[in-house]
PDB file of N, CA and C in Angstrom:
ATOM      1  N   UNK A   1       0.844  -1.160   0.000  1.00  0.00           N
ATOM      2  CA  UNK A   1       0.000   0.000   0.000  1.00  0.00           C
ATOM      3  C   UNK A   1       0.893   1.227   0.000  1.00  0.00           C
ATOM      4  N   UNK A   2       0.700   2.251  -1.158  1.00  0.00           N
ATOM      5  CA  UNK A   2       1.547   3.177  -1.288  1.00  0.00           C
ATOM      6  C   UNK A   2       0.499   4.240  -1.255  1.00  0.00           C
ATOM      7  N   UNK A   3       1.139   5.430  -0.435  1.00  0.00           N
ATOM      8  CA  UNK A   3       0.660   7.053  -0.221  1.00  0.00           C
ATOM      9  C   UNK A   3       0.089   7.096  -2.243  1.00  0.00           C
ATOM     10  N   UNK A   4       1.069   7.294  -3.037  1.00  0.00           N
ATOM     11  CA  UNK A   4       0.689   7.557  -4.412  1.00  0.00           C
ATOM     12  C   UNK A   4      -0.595   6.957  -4.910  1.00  0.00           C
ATOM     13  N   UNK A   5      -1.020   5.598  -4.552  1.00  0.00           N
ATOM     14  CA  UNK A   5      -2.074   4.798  -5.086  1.00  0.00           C
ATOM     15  C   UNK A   5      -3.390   5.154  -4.217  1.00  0.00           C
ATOM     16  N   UNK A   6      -3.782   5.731  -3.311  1.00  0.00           N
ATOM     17  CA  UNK A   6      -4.264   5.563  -2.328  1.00  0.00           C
ATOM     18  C   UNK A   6      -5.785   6.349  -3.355  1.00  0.00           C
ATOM     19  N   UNK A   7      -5.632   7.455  -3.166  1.00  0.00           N
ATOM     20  CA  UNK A   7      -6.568   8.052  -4.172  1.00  0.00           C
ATOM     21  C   UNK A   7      -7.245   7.045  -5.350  1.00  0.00           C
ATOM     22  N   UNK A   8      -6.365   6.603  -6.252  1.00  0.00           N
ATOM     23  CA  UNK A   8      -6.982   5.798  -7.063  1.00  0.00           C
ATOM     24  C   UNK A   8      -7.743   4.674  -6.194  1.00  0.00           C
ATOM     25  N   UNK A   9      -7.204   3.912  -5.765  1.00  0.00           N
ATOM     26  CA  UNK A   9      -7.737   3.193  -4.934  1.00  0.00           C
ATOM     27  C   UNK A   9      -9.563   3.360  -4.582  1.00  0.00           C
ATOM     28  N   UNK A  10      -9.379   4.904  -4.004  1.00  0.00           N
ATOM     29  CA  UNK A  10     -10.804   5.005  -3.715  1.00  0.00           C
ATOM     30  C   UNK A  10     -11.583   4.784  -4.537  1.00  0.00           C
ATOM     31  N   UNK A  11     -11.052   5.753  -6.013  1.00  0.00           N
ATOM     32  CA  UNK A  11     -12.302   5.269  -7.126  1.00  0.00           C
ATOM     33  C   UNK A  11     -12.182   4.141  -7.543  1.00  0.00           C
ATOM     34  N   UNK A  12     -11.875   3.003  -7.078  1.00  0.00           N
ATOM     35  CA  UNK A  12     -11.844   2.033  -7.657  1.00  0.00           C
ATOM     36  C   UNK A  12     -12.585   1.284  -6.768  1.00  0.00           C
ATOM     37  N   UNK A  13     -12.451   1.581  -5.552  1.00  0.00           N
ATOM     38  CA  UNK A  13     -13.686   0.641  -4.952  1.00  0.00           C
ATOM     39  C   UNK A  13     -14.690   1.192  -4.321  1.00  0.00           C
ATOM     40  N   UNK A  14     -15.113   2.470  -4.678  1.00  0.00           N
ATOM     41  CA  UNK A  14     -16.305   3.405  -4.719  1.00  0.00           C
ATOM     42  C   UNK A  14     -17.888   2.635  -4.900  1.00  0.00           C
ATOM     43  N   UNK A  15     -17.680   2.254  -5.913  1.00  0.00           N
ATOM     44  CA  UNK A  15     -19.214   1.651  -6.401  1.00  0.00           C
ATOM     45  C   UNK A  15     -19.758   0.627  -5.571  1.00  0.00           C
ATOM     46  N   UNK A  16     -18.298  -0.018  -5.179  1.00  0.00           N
ATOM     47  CA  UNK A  16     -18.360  -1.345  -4.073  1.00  0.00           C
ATOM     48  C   UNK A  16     -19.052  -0.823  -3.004  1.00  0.00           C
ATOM     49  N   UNK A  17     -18.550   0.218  -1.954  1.00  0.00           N
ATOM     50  CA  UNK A  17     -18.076   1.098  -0.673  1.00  0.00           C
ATOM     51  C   UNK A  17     -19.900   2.064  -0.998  1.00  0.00           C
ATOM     52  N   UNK A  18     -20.582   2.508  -2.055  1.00  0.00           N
ATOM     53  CA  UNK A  18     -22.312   2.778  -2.256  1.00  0.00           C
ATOM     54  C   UNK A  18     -23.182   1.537  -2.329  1.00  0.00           C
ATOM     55  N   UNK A  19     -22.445   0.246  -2.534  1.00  0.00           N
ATOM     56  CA  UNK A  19     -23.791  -0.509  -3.220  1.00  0.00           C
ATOM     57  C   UNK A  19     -23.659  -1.051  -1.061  1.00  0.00           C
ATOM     58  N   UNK A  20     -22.642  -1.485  -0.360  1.00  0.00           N
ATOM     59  CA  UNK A  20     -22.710  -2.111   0.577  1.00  0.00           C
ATOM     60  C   UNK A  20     -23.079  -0.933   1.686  1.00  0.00           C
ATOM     61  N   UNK A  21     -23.090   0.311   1.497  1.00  0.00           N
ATOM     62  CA  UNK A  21     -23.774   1.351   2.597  1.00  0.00           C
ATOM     63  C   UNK A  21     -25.573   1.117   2.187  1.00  0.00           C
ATOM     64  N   UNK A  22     -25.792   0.913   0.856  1.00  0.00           N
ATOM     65  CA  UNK A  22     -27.306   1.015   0.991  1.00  0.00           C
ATOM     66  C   UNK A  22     -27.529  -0.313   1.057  1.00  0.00           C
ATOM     67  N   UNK A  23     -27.083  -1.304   1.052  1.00  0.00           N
ATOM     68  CA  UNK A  23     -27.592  -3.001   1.670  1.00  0.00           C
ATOM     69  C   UNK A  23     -27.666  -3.195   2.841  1.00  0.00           C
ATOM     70  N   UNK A  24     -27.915  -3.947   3.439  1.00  0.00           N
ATOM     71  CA  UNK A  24     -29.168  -4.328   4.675  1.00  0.00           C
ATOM     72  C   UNK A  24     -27.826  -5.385   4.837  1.00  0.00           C
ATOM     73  N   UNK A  25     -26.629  -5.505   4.979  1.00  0.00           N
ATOM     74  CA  UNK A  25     -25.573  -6.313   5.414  1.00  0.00           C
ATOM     75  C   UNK A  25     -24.865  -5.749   6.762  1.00  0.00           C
ATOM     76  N   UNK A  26     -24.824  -6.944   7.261  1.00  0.00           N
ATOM     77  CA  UNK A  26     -24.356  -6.607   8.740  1.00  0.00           C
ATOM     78  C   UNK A  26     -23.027  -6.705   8.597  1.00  0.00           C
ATOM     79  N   UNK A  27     -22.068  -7.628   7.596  1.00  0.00           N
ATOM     80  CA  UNK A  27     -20.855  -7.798   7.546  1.00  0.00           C
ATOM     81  C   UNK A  27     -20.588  -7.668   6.302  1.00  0.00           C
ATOM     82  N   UNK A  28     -19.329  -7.613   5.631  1.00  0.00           N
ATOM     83  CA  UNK A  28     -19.126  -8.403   4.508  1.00  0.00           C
ATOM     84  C   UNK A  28     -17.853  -9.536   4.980  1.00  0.00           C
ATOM     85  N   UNK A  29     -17.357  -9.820   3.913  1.00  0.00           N
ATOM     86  CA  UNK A  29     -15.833 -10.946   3.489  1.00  0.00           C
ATOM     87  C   UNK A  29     -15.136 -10.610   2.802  1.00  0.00           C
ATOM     88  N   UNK A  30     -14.056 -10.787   2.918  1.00  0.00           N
ATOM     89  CA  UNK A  30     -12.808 -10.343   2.352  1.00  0.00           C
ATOM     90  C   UNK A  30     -11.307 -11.031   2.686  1.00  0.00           C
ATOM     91  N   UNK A  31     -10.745 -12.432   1.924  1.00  0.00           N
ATOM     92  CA  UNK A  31      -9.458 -13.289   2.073  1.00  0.00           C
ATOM     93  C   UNK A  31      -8.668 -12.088   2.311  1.00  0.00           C
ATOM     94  N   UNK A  32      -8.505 -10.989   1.815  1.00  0.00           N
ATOM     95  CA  UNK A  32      -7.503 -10.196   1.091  1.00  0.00           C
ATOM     96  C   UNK A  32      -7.387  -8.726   2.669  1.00  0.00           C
ATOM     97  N   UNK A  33      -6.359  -9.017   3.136  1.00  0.00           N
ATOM     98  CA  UNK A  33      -6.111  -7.646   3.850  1.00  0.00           C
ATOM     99  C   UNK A  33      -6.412  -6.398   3.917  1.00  0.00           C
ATOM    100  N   UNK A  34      -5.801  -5.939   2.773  1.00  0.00           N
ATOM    101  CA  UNK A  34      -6.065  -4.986   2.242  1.00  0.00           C
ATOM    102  C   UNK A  34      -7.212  -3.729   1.453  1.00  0.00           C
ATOM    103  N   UNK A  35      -7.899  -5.369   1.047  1.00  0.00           N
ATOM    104  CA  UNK A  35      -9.564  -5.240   0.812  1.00  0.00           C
ATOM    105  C   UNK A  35     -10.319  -4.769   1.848  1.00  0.00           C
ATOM    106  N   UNK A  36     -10.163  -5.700   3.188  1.00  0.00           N
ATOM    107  CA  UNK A  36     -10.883  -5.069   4.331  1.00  0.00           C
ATOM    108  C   UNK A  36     -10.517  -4.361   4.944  1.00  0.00           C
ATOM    109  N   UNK A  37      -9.379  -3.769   4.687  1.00  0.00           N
ATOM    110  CA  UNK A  37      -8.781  -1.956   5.315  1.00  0.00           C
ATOM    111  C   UNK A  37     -10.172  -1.375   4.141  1.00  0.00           C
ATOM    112  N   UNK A  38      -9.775  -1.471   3.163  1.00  0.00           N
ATOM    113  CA  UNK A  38     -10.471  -0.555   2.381  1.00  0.00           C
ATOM    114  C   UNK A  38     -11.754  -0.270   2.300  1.00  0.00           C
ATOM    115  N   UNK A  39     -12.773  -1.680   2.462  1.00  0.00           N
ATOM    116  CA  UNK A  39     -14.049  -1.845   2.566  1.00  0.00           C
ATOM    117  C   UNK A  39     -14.507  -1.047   3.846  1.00  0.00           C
ATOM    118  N   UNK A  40     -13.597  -1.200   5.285  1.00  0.00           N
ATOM    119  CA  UNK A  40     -14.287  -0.633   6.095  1.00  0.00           C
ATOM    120  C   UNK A  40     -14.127   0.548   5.931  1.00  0.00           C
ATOM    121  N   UNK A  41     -12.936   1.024   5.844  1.00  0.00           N
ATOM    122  CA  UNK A  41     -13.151   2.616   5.852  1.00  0.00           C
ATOM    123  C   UNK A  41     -13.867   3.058   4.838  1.00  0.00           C
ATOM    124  N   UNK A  42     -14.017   2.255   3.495  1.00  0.00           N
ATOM    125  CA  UNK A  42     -15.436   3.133   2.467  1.00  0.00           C
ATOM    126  C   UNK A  42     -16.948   2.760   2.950  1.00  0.00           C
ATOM    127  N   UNK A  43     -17.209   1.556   3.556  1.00  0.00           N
ATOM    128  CA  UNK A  43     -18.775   1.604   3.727  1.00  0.00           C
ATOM    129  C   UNK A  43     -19.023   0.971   5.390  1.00  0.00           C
ATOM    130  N   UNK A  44     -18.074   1.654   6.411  1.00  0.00           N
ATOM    131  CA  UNK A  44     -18.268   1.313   7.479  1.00  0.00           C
ATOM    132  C   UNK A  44     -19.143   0.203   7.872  1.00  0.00           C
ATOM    133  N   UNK A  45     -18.635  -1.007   7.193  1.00  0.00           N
ATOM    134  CA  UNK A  45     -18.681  -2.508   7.437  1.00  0.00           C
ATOM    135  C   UNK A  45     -18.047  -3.092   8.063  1.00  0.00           C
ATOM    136  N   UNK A  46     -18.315  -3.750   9.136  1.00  0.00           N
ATOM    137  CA  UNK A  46     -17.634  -4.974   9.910  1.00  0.00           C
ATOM    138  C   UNK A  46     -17.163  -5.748   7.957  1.00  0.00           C
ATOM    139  N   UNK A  47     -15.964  -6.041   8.414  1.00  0.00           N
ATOM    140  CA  UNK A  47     -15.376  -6.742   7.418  1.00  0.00           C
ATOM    141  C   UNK A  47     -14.478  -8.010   7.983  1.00  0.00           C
ATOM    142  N   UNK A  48     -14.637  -9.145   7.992  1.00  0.00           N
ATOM    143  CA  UNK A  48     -14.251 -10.275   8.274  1.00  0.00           C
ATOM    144  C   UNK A  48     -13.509 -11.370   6.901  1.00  0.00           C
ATOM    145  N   UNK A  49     -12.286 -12.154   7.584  1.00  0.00           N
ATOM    146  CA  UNK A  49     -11.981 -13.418   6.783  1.00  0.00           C
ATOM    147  C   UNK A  49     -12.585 -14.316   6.367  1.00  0.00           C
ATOM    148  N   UNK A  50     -12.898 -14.936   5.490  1.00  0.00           N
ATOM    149  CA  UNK A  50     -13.626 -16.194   5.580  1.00  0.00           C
ATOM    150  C   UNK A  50     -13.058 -16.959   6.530  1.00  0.00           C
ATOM    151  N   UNK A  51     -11.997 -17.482   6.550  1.00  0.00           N
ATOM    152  CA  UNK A  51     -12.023 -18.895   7.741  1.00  0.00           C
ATOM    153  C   UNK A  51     -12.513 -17.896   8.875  1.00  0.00           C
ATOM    154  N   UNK A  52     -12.290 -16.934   9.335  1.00  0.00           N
ATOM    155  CA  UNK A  52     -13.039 -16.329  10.871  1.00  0.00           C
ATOM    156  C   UNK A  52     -14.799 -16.698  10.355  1.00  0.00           C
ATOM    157  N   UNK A  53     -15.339 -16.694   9.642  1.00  0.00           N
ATOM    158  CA  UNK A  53     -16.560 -16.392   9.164  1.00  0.00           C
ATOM    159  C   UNK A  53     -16.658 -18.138   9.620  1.00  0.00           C
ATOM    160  N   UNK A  54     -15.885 -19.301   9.092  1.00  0.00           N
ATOM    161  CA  UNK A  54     -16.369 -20.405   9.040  1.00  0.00           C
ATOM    162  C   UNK A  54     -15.987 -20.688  10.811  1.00  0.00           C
ATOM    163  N   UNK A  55     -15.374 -20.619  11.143  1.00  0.00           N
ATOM    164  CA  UNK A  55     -15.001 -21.035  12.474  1.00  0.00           C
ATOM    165  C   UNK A  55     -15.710 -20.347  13.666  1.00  0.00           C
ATOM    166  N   UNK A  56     -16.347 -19.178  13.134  1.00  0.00           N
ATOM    167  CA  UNK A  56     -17.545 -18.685  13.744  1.00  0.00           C
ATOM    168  C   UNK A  56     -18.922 -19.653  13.491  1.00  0.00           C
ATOM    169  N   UNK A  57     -19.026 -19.993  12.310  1.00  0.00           N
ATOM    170  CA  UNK A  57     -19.970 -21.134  12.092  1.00  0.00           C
ATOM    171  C   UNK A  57     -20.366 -22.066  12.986  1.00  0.00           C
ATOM    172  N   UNK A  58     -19.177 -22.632  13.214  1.00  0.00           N
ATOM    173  CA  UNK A  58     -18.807 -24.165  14.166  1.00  0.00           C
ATOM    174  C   UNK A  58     -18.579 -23.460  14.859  1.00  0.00           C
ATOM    175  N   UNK A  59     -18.565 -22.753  16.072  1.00  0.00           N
ATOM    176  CA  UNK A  59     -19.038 -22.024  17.158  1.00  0.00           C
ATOM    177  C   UNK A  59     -17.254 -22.305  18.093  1.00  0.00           C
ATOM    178  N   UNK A  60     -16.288 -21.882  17.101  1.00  0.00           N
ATOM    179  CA  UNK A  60     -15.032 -22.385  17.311  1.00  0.00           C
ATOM    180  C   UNK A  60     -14.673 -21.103  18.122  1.00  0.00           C
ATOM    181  N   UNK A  61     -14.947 -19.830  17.866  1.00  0.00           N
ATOM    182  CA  UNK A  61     -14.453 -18.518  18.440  1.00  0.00           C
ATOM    183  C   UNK A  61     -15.288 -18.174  19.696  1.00  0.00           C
ATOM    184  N   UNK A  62     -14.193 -17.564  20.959  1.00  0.00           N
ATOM    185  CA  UNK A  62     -14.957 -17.275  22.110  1.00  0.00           C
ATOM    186  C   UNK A  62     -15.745 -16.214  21.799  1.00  0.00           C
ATOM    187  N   UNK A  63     -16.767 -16.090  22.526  1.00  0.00           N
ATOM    188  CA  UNK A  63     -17.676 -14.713  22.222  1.00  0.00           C
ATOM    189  C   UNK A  63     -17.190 -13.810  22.174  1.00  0.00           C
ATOM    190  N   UNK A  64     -15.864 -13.530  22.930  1.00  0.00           N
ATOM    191  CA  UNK A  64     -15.541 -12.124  23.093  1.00  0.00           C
ATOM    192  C   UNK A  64     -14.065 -11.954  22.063  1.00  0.00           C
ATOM    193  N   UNK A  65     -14.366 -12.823  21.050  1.00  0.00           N
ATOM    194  CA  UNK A  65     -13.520 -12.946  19.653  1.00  0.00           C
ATOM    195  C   UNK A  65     -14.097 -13.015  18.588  1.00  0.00           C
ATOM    196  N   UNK A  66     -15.433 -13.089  18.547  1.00  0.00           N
ATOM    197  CA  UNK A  66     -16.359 -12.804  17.817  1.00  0.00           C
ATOM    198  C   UNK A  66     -16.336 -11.894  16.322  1.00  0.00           C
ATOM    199  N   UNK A  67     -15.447 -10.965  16.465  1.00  0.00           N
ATOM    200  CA  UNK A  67     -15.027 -10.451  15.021  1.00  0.00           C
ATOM    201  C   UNK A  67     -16.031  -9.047  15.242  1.00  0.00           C
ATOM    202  N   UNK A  68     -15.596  -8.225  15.536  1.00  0.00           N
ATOM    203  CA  UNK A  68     -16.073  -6.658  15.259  1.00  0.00           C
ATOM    204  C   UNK A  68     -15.408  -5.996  14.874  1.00  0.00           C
ATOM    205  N   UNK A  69     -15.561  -4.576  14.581  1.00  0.00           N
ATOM    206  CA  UNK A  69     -14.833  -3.677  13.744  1.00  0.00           C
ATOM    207  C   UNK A  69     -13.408  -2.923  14.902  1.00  0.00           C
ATOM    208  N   UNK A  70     -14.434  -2.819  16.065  1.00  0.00           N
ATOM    209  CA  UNK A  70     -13.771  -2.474  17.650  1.00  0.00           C
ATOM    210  C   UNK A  70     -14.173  -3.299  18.707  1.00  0.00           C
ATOM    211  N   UNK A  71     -13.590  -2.950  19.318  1.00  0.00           N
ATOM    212  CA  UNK A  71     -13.452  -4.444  20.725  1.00  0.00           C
ATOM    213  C   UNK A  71     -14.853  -4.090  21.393  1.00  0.00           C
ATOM    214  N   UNK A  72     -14.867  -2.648  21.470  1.00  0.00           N
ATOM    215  CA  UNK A  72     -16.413  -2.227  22.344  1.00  0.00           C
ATOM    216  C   UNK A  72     -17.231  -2.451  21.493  1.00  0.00           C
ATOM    217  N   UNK A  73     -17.619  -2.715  20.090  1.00  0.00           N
ATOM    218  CA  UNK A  73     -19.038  -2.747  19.540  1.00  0.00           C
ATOM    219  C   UNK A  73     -19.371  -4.408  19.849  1.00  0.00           C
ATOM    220  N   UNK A  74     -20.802  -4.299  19.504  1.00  0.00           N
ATOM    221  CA  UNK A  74     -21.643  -5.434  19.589  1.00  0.00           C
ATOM    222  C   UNK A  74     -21.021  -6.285  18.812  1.00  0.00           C
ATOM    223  N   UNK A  75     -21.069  -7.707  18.654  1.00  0.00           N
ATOM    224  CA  UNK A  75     -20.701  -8.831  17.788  1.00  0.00           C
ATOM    225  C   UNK A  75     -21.472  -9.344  16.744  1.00  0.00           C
ATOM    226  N   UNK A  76     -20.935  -9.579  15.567  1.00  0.00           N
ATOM    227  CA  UNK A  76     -21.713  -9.748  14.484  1.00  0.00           C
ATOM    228  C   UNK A  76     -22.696 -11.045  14.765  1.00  0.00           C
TER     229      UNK A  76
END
């Protein structure tokens, strides 16, 4: 992640960062790091891994690992 790209960046995942502020989604997914830096700060989404997503499934994570955006908010 470079200072120079950062701008582009935004317009590039803009359309993404409007369609997931007006959806009715409590989270999204994202393998990719970087993706979920980006996703949250464009559409203030809890943004999670898939394996956290599956191991939340199977009730593998303590509650209070649960996956939020901050340690004080509610759990997805």
């Amino acid at each position: 992640m470079k200072r120079e790209n950062y701008r582009r960046s935004l317009r590039i995942g803009q359309p993404l960062a409007v369609e997931l502020r007006r959806a009715d989604y409590s989270a999204t997914v994202s393998e990719c790091s970087a993706c979920r830096m980006q996703i949250e700060h464009l559409s203030r989404k809890t943004t999670i891994h898939p394996i956290k997503l599956l191991a939340m499934s199977y009730g593998l994570l303590p509650d209070d690992k649960r996956l939020t955006r901050y340690a004080s908010e509610t759990t997805v």
